[in-house]
Each structure stands twice: as C-alpha cells, then as structure tokens.
C-alpha atoms as a PDB file:
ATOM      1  CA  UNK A   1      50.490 -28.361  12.511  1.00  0.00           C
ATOM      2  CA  UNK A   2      47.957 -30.037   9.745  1.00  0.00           C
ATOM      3  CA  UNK A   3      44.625 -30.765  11.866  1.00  0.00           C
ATOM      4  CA  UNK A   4      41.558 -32.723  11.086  1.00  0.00           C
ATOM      5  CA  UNK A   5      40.251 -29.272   9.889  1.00  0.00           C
ATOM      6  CA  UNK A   6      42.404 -28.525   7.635  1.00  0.00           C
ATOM      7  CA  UNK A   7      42.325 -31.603   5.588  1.00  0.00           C
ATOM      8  CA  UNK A   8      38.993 -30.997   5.251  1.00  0.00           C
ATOM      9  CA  UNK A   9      39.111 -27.489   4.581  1.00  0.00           C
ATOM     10  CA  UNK A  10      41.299 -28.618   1.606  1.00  0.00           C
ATOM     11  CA  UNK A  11      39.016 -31.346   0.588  1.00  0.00           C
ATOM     12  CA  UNK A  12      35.758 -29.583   0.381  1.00  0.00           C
ATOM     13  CA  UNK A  13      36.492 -27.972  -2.706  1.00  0.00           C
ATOM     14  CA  UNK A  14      37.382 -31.327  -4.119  1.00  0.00           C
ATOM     15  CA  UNK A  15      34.404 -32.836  -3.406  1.00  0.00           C
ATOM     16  CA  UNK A  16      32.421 -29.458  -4.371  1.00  0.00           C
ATOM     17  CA  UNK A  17      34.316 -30.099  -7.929  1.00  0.00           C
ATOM     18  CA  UNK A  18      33.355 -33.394  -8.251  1.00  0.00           C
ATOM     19  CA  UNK A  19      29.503 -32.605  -7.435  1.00  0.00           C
ATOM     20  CA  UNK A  20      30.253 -29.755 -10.163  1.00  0.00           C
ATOM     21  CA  UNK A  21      31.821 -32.495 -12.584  1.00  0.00           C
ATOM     22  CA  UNK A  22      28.806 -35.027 -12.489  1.00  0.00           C
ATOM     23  CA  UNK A  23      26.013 -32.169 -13.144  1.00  0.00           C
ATOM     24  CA  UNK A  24      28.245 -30.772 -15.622  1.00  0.00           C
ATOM     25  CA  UNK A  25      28.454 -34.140 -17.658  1.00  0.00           C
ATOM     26  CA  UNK A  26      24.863 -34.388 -17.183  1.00  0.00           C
ATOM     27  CA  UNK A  27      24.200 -30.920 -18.566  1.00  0.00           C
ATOM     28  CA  UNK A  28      25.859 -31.677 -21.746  1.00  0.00           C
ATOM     29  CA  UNK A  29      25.096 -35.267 -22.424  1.00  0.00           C
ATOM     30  CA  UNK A  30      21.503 -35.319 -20.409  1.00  0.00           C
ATOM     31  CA  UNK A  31      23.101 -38.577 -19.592  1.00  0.00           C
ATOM     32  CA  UNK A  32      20.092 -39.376 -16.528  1.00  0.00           C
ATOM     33  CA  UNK A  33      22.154 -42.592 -15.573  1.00  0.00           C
ATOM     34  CA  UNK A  34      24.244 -39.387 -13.397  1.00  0.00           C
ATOM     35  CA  UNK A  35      20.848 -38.692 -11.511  1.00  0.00           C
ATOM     36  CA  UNK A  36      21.713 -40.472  -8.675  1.00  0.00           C
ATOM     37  CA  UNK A  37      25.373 -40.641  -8.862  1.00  0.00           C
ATOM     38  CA  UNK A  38      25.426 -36.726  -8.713  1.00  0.00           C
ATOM     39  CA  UNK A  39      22.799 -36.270  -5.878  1.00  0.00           C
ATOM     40  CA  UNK A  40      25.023 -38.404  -4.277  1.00  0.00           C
ATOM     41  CA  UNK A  41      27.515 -36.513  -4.329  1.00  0.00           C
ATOM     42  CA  UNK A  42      26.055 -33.629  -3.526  1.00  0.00           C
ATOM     43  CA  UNK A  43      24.684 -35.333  -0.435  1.00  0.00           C
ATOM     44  CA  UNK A  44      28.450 -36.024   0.581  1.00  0.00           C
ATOM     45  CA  UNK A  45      29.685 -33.602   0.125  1.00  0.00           C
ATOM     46  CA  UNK A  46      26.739 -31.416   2.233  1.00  0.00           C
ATOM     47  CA  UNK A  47      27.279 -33.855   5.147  1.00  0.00           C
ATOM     48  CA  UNK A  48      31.278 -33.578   5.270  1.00  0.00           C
ATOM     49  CA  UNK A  49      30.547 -29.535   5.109  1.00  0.00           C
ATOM     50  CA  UNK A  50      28.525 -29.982   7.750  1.00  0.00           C
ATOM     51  CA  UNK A  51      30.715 -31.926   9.393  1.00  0.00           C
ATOM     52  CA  UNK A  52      33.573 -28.969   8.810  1.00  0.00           C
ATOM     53  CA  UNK A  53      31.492 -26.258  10.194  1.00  0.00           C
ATOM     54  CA  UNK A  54      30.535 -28.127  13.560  1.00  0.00           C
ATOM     55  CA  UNK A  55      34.578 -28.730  14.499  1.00  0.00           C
ATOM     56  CA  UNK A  56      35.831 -24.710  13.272  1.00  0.00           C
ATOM     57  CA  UNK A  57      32.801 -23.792  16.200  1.00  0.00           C
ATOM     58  CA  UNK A  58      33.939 -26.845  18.592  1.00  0.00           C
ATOM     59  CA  UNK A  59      37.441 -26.354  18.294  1.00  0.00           C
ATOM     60  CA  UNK A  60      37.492 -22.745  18.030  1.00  0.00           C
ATOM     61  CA  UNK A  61      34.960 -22.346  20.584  1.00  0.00           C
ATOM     62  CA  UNK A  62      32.892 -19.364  18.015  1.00  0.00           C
ATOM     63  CA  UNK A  63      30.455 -19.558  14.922  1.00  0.00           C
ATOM     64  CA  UNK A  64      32.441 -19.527  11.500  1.00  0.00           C
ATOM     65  CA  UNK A  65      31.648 -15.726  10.897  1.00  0.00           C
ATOM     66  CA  UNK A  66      34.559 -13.764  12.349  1.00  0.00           C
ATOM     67  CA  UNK A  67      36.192 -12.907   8.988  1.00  0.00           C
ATOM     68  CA  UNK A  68      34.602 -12.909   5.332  1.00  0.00           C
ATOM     69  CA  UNK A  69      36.461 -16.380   4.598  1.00  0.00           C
ATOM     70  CA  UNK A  70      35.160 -18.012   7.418  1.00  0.00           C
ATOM     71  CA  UNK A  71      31.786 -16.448   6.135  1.00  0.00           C
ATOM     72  CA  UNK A  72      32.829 -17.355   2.141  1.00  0.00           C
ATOM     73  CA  UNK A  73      32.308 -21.505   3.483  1.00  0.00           C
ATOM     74  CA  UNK A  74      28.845 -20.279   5.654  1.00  0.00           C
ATOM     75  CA  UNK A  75      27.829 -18.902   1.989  1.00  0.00           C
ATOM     76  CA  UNK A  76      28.770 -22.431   0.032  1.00  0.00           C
ATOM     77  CA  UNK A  77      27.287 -24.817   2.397  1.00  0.00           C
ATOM     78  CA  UNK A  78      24.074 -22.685   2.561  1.00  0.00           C
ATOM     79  CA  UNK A  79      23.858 -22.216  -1.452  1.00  0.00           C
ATOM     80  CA  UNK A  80      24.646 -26.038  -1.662  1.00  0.00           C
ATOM     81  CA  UNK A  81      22.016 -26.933   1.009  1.00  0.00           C
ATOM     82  CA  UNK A  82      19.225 -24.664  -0.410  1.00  0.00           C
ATOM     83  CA  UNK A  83      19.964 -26.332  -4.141  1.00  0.00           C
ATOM     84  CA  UNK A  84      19.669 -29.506  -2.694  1.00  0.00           C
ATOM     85  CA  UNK A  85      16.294 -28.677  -0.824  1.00  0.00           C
ATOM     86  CA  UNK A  86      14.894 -27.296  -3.781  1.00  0.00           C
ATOM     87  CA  UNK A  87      16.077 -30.395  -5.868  1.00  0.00           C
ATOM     88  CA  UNK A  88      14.266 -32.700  -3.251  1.00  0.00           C
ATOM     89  CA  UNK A  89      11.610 -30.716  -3.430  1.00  0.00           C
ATOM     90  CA  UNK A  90      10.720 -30.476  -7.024  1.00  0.00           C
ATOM     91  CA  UNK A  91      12.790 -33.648  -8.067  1.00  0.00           C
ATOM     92  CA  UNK A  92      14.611 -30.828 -10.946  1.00  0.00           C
ATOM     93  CA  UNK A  93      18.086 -31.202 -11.552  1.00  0.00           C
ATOM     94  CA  UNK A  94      19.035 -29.517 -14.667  1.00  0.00           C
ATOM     95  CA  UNK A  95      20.087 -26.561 -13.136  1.00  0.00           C
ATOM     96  CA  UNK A  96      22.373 -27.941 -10.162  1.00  0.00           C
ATOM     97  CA  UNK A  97      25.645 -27.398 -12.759  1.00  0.00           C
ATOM     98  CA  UNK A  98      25.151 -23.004 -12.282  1.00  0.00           C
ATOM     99  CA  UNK A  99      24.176 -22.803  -8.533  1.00  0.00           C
ATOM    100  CA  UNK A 100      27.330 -25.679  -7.617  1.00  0.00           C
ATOM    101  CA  UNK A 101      29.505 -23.177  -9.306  1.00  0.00           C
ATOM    102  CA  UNK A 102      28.677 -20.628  -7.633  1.00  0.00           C
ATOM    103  CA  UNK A 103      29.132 -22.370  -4.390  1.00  0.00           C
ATOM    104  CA  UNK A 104      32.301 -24.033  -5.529  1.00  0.00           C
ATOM    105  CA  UNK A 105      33.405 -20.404  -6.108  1.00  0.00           C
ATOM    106  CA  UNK A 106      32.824 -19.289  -2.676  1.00  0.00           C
ATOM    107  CA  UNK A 107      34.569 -22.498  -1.391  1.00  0.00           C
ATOM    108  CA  UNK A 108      37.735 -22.049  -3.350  1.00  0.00           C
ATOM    109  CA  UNK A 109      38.305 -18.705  -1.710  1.00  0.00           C
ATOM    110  CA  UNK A 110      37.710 -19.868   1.642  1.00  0.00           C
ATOM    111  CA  UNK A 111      40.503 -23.180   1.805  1.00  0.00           C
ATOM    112  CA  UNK A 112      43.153 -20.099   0.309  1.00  0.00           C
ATOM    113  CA  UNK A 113      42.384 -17.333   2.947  1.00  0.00           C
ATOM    114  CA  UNK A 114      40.549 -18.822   5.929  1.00  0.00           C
ATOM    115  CA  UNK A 115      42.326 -17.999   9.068  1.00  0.00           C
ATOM    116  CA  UNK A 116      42.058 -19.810  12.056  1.00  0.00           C
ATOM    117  CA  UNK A 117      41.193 -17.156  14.755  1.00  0.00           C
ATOM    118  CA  UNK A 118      40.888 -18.515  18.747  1.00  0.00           C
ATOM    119  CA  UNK A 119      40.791 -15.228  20.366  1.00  0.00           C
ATOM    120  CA  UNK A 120      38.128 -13.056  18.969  1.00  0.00           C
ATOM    121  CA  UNK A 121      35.828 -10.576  20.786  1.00  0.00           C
ATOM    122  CA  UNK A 122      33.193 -11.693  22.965  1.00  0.00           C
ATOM    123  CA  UNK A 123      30.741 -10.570  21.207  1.00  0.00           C
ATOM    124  CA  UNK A 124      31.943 -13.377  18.255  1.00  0.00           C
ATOM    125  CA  UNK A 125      31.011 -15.927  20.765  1.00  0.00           C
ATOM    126  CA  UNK A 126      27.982 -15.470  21.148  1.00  0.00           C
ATOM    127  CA  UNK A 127      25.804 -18.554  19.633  1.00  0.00           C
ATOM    128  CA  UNK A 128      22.480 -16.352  19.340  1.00  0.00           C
ATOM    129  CA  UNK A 129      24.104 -13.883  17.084  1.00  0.00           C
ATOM    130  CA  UNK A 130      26.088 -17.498  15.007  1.00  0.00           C
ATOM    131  CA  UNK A 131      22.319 -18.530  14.398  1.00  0.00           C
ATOM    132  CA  UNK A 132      21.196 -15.006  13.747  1.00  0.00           C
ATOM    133  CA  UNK A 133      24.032 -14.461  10.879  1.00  0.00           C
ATOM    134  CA  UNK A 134      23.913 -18.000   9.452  1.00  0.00           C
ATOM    135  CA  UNK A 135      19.925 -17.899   9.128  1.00  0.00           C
ATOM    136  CA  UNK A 136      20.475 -14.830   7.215  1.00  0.00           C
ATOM    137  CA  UNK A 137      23.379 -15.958   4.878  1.00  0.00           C
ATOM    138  CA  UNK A 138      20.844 -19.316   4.485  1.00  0.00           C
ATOM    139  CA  UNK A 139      18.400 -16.508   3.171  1.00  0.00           C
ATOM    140  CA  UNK A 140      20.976 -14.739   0.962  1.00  0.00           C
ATOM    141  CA  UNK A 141      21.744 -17.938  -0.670  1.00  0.00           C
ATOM    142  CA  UNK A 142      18.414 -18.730  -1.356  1.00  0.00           C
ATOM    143  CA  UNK A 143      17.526 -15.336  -3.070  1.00  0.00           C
ATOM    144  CA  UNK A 144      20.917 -15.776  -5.062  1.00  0.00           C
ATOM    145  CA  UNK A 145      20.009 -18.989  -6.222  1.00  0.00           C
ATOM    146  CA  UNK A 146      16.253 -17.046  -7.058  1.00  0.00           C
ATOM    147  CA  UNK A 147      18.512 -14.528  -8.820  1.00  0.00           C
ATOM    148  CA  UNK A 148      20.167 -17.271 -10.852  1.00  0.00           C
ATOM    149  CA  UNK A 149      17.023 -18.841 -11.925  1.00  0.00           C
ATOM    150  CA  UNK A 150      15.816 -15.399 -12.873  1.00  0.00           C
ATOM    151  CA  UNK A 151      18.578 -15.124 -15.262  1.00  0.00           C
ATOM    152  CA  UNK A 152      18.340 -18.178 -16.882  1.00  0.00           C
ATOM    153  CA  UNK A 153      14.345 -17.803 -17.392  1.00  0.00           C
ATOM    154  CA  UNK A 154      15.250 -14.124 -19.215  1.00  0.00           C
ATOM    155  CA  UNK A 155      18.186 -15.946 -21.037  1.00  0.00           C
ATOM    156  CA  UNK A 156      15.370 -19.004 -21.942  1.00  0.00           C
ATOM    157  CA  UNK A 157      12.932 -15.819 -22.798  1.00  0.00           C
ATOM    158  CA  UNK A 158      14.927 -14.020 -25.264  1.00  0.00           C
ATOM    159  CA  UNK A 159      16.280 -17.100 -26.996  1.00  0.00           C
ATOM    160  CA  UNK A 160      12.477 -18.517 -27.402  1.00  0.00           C
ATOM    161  CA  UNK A 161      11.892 -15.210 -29.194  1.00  0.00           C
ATOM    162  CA  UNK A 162      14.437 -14.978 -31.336  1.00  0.00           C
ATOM    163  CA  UNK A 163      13.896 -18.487 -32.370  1.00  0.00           C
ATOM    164  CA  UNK A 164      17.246 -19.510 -31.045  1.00  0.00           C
ATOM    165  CA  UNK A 165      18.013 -23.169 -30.348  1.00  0.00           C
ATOM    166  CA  UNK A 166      20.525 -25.294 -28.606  1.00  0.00           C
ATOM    167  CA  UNK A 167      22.436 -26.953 -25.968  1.00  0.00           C
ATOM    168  CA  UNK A 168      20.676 -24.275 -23.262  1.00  0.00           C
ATOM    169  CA  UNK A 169      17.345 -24.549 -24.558  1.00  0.00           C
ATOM    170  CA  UNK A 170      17.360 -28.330 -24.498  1.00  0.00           C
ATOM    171  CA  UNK A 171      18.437 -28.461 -20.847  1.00  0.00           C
ATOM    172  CA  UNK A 172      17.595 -25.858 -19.446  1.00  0.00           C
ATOM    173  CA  UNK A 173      13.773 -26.735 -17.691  1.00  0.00           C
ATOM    174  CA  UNK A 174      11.008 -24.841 -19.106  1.00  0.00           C
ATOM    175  CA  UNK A 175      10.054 -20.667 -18.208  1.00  0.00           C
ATOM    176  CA  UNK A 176       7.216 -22.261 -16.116  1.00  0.00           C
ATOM    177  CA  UNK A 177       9.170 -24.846 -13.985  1.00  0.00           C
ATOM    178  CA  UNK A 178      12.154 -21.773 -13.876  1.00  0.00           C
ATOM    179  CA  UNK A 179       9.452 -19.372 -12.562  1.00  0.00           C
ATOM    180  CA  UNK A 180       8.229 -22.727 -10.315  1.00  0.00           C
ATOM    181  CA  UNK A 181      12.036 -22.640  -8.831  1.00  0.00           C
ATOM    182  CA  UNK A 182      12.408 -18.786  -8.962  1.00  0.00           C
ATOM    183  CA  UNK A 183       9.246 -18.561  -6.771  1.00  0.00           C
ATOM    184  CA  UNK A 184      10.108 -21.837  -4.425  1.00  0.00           C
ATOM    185  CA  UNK A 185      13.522 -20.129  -3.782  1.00  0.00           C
ATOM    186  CA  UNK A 186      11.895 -16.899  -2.786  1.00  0.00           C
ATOM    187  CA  UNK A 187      10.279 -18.592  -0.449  1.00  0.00           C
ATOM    188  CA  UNK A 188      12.763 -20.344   1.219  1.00  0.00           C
ATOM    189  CA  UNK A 189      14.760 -17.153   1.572  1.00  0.00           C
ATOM    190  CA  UNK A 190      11.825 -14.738   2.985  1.00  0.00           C
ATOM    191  CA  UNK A 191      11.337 -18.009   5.570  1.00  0.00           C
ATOM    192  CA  UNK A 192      14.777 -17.535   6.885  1.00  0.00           C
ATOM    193  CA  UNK A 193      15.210 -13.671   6.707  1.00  0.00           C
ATOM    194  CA  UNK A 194      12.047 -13.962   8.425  1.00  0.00           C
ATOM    195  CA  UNK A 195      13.909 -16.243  11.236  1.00  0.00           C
ATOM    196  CA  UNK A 196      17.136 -14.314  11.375  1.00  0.00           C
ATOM    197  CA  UNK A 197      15.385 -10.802  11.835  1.00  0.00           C
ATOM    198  CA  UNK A 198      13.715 -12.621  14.637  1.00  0.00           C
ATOM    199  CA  UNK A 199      16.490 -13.284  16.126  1.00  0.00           C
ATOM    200  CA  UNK A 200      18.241 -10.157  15.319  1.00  0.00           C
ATOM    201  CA  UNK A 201      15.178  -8.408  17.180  1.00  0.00           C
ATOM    202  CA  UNK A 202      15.648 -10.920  20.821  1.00  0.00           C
ATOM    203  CA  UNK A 203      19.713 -10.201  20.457  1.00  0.00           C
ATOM    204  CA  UNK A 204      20.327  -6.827  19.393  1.00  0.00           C
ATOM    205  CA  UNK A 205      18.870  -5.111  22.421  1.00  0.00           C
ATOM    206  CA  UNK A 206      21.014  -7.396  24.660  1.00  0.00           C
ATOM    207  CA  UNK A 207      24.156  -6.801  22.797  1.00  0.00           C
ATOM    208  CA  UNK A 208      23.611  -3.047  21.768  1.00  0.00           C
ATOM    209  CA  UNK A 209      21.626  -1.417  24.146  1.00  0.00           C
ATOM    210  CA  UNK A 210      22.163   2.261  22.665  1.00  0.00           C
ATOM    211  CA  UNK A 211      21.213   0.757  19.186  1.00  0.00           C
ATOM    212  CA  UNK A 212      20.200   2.863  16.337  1.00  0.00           C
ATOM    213  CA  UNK A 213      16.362   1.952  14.704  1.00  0.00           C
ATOM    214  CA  UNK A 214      17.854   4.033  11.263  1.00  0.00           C
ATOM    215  CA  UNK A 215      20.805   1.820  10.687  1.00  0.00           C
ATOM    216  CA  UNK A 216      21.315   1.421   7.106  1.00  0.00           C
ATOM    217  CA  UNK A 217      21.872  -2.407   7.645  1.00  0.00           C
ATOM    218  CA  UNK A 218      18.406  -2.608   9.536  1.00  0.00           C
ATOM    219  CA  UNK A 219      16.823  -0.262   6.609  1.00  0.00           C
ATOM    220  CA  UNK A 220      18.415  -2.402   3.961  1.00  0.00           C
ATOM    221  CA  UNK A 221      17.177  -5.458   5.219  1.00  0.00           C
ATOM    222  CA  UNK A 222      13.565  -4.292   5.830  1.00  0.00           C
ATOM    223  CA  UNK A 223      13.332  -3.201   2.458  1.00  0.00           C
ATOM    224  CA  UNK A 224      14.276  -7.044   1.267  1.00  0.00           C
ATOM    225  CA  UNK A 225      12.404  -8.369   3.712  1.00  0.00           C
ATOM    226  CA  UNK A 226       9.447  -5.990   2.419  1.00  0.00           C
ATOM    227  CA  UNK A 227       9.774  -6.611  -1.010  1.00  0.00           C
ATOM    228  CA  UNK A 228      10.049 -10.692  -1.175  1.00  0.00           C
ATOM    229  CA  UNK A 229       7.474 -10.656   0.722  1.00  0.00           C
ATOM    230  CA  UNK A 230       5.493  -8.435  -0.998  1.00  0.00           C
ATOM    231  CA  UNK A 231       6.079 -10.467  -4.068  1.00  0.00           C
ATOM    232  CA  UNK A 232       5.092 -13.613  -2.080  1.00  0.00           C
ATOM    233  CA  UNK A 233       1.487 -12.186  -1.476  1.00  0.00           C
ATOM    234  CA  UNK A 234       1.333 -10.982  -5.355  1.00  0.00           C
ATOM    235  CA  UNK A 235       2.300 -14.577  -6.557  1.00  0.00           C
ATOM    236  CA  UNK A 236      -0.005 -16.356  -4.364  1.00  0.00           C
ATOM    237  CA  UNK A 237      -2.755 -14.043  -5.082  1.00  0.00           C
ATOM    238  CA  UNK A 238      -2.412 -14.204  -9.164  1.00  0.00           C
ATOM    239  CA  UNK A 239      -1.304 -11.180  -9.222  1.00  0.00           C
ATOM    240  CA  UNK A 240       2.487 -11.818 -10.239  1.00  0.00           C
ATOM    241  CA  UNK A 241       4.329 -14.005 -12.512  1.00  0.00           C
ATOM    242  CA  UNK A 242       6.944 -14.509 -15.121  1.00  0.00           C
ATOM    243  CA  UNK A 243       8.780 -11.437 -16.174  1.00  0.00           C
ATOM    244  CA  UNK A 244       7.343  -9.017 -13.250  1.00  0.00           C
ATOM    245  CA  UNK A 245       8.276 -11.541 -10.945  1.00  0.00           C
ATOM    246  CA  UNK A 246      12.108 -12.600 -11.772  1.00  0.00           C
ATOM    247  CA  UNK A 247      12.419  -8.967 -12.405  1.00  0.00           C
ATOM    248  CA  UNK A 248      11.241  -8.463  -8.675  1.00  0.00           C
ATOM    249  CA  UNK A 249      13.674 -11.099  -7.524  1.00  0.00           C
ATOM    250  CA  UNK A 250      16.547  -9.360  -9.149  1.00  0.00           C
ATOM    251  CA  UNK A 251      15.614  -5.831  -7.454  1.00  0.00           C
ATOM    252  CA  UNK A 252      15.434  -7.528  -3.994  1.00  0.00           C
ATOM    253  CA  UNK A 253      18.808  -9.085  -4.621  1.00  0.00           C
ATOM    254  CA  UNK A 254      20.855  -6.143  -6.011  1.00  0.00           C
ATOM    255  CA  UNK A 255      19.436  -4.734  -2.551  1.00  0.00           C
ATOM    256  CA  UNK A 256      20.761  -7.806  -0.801  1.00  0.00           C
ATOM    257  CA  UNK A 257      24.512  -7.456  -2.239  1.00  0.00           C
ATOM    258  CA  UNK A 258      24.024  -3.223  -1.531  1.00  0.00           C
ATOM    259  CA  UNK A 259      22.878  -4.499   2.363  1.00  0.00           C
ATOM    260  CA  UNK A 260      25.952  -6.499   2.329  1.00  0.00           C
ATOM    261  CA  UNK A 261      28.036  -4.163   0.577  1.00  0.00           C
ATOM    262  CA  UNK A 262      26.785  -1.476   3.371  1.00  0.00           C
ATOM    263  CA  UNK A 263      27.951  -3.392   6.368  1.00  0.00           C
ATOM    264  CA  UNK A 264      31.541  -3.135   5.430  1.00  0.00           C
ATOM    265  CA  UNK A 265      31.577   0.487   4.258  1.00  0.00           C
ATOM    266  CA  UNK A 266      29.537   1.757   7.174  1.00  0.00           C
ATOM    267  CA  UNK A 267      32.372   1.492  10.261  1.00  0.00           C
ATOM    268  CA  UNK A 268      29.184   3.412  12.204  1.00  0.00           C
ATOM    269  CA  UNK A 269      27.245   0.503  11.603  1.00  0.00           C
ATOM    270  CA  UNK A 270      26.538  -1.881  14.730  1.00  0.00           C
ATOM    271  CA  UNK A 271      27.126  -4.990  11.924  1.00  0.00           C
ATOM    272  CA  UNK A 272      30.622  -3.718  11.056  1.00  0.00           C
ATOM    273  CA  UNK A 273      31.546  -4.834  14.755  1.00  0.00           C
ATOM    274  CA  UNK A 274      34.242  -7.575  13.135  1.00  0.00           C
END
C-alpha cells in the first residue's frame, strides 16, 4: 500500500536534484540571478525532509536509525541542514553544488533500500538514544562537509602554484574564506559531538549497565572529539591555520569513517546492538 511516506521518500531525491541542478548552473555560469532561486530550494526541500523524518518516527513509533538506510536519509538531511547553516551564516554559496551531491548521494540510496521496520527492539525506541545518534550523525556531517572544504582549499592550493587557471579557480571562494568555512564547519561539528557524547554519557549507563569504558567506539570517538577540539583551541589561539589545519580536519575525519567503520565490524561492541 503507497503511504504518505513513501511518496515522499520518492520525492526527496527529486527535490535534492533540483537543489543540485540550480547550484550546479550557478557553478558554471556564476549566473547570481540563481541566488535566491537555489536557496530556495534548498529551503524546501530541508523542510519537506523534515517533514519525512517526523512521520517514519510518528508512524513507526522509533527514530529513523534502525538500519543504515534509514540512517543514509539521517546523514542527507543533516549534511543538507549544516550546508545551509553555514550558507546563512557566511552568506557563501559557491560551494553548495559538492556538499548537495554528497547528500543527494546518500538520499538516492535510502528511497532504493529503506525498509519500513514496526517491530524493532526496545532498545530502538528509545527517544534519548534517537537524539543521541542523530546529534552525532549532525556532527559527522559537519566534519564531512569540513573534509570537503579541506579538499577543495588543497585542490585551490596546488592549482595557485602551478599557475593553473579555470572554471574551479574562478568559482571556487578564495583559500581564506575555504579555511573561514573549513574552520566554521569544525565548529559546528565539535558543538554537536559535544551534545551527543553528552547524551551518550546520561543514556548509556541506563541502557548498558555492565558497559565497557575501552570500547573501541567510545575510544574512537574521544580521539575525534580530542582532536577537533584541540584544533579549535590552536585556531582561536593563532596557533593554526591553512594547510596544518585542513590537514587536521582530514585526520579527524578518516578517524570518523574508521569510528563508523568500527561499529559494524565490532559485533562486541555495545553500538553494534542493531
């Protein structure tokens, strides 16, 4: 039977390629009478994600993260909401056309593979641990979208050296409003690690009593926690920018994807409990 959901669920990825469309038209022709037309968009297509979340919990009565395709749309919507933060924010829109893609990605797999799961264990249902996962997948978007940035400023970097010019040096911001981003997305991302290992630390005695301090998921996620913000302090204090930073950003986030990458090979782990 085709629900309200599932029209939606095939939908997003329209809209997602439409958002992707406009920036992409933009990128090429720096055509600025899109500015608007593709924030709107974006906007859109953010609120009708939102809007798709909110009825998978209602009508399935647990947070979208009991399989990785419920997960793949958490990972979208948060990549698309933390571009569109940082767009507000700093009012820079040339790089929208390689983070949508990314999220559009993401999105793509989701509509083909979701399932829709009613019974799931109790420990799925639980709201606290919903917040607790979708904080951090907010924060892994965040520092993916840092990673991205970090790429382009190296890509910017090398072709400045070698005296190479075109379509991505004209659109493409400059290294010091890329480093600007790199560092804003940091940020956001150390803010809500910071929030979900808060409420990883009120949950996880309540749900695993007998927990182990030395699991590799809580190591792993110390370590990123430790070295964004560690990179923070450096920043803030003149002691870190351009190449040492993006080059920090890209350590903490090949830690991220081995944290990630940890949880599913780990059946001992506590987070391998889907």
């Amino acid at each position: 039977m085709v629900t309200a959901i599932h029209i939606v669920n095939v939908l997003l990825p329209m809209l997602i390629l439409a958002s992707f469309t406009a920036y992409l038209i933009d990128f090429i022709k720096g055509d600025f009478k899109l500015n608007n037309v593709k924030r709107l968009f974006l906007f859109i297509t953010l609120l009708m994600h939102a809007f798709y979340l909110i009825m998978r919990t209602s009508q399935f009565n647990h947070p979208p993260i009991t399989n990785q395709f419920e997960v793949f749309t958490v990972i979208a919507f948060s990549i698309l909401f933390t571009y569109f933060v940082l767009e507000l924010l700093t009012d820079i829109r040339g790089t929208g056309v390689f983070i949508i893609f990314l999220a559009l990605i993401f999105q793509i797999f989701s509509t083909i593979y979701i399932a829709d799961l009613i019974e799931v264990k109790e420990i799925l249902q639980s709201y606290l641990l919903g917040f607790h996962v979708i904080s951090a997948l907010l924060g892994f978007s965040a520092i993916s979208i840092a990673a991205a940035y970090g790429i382009m400023y190296l890509l910017l970097y090398r072709r400045i050296k070698k005296n190479i010019f075109g379509i991505i040096f004209n659109r493409l911001p400059n290294l010091e409003i890329l480093e600007k981003l790199l560092f804003y997305s940091i940020s956001i991302g150390f803010v809500l690690l910071t929030i979900a290992i808060g409420i990883g630390i009120v949950w996880l005695p309540i749900a695993f009593p007998d927990f182990n301090t030395f699991d590799p998921k809580i190591i792993s996620s110390s370590m990123v926690w430790i070295i964004y913000g560690t990179a923070i302090i450096r920043k803030l204090l003149g002691n870190m920018g351009g190449i040492k930073l993006v080059w920090f950003s890209l350590i903490g986030f090949i830690i991220a994807v081995l944290s990630l990458l940890l949880t599913e090979m780990l059946a001992s782990s506590f987070h391998a409990f889907n």
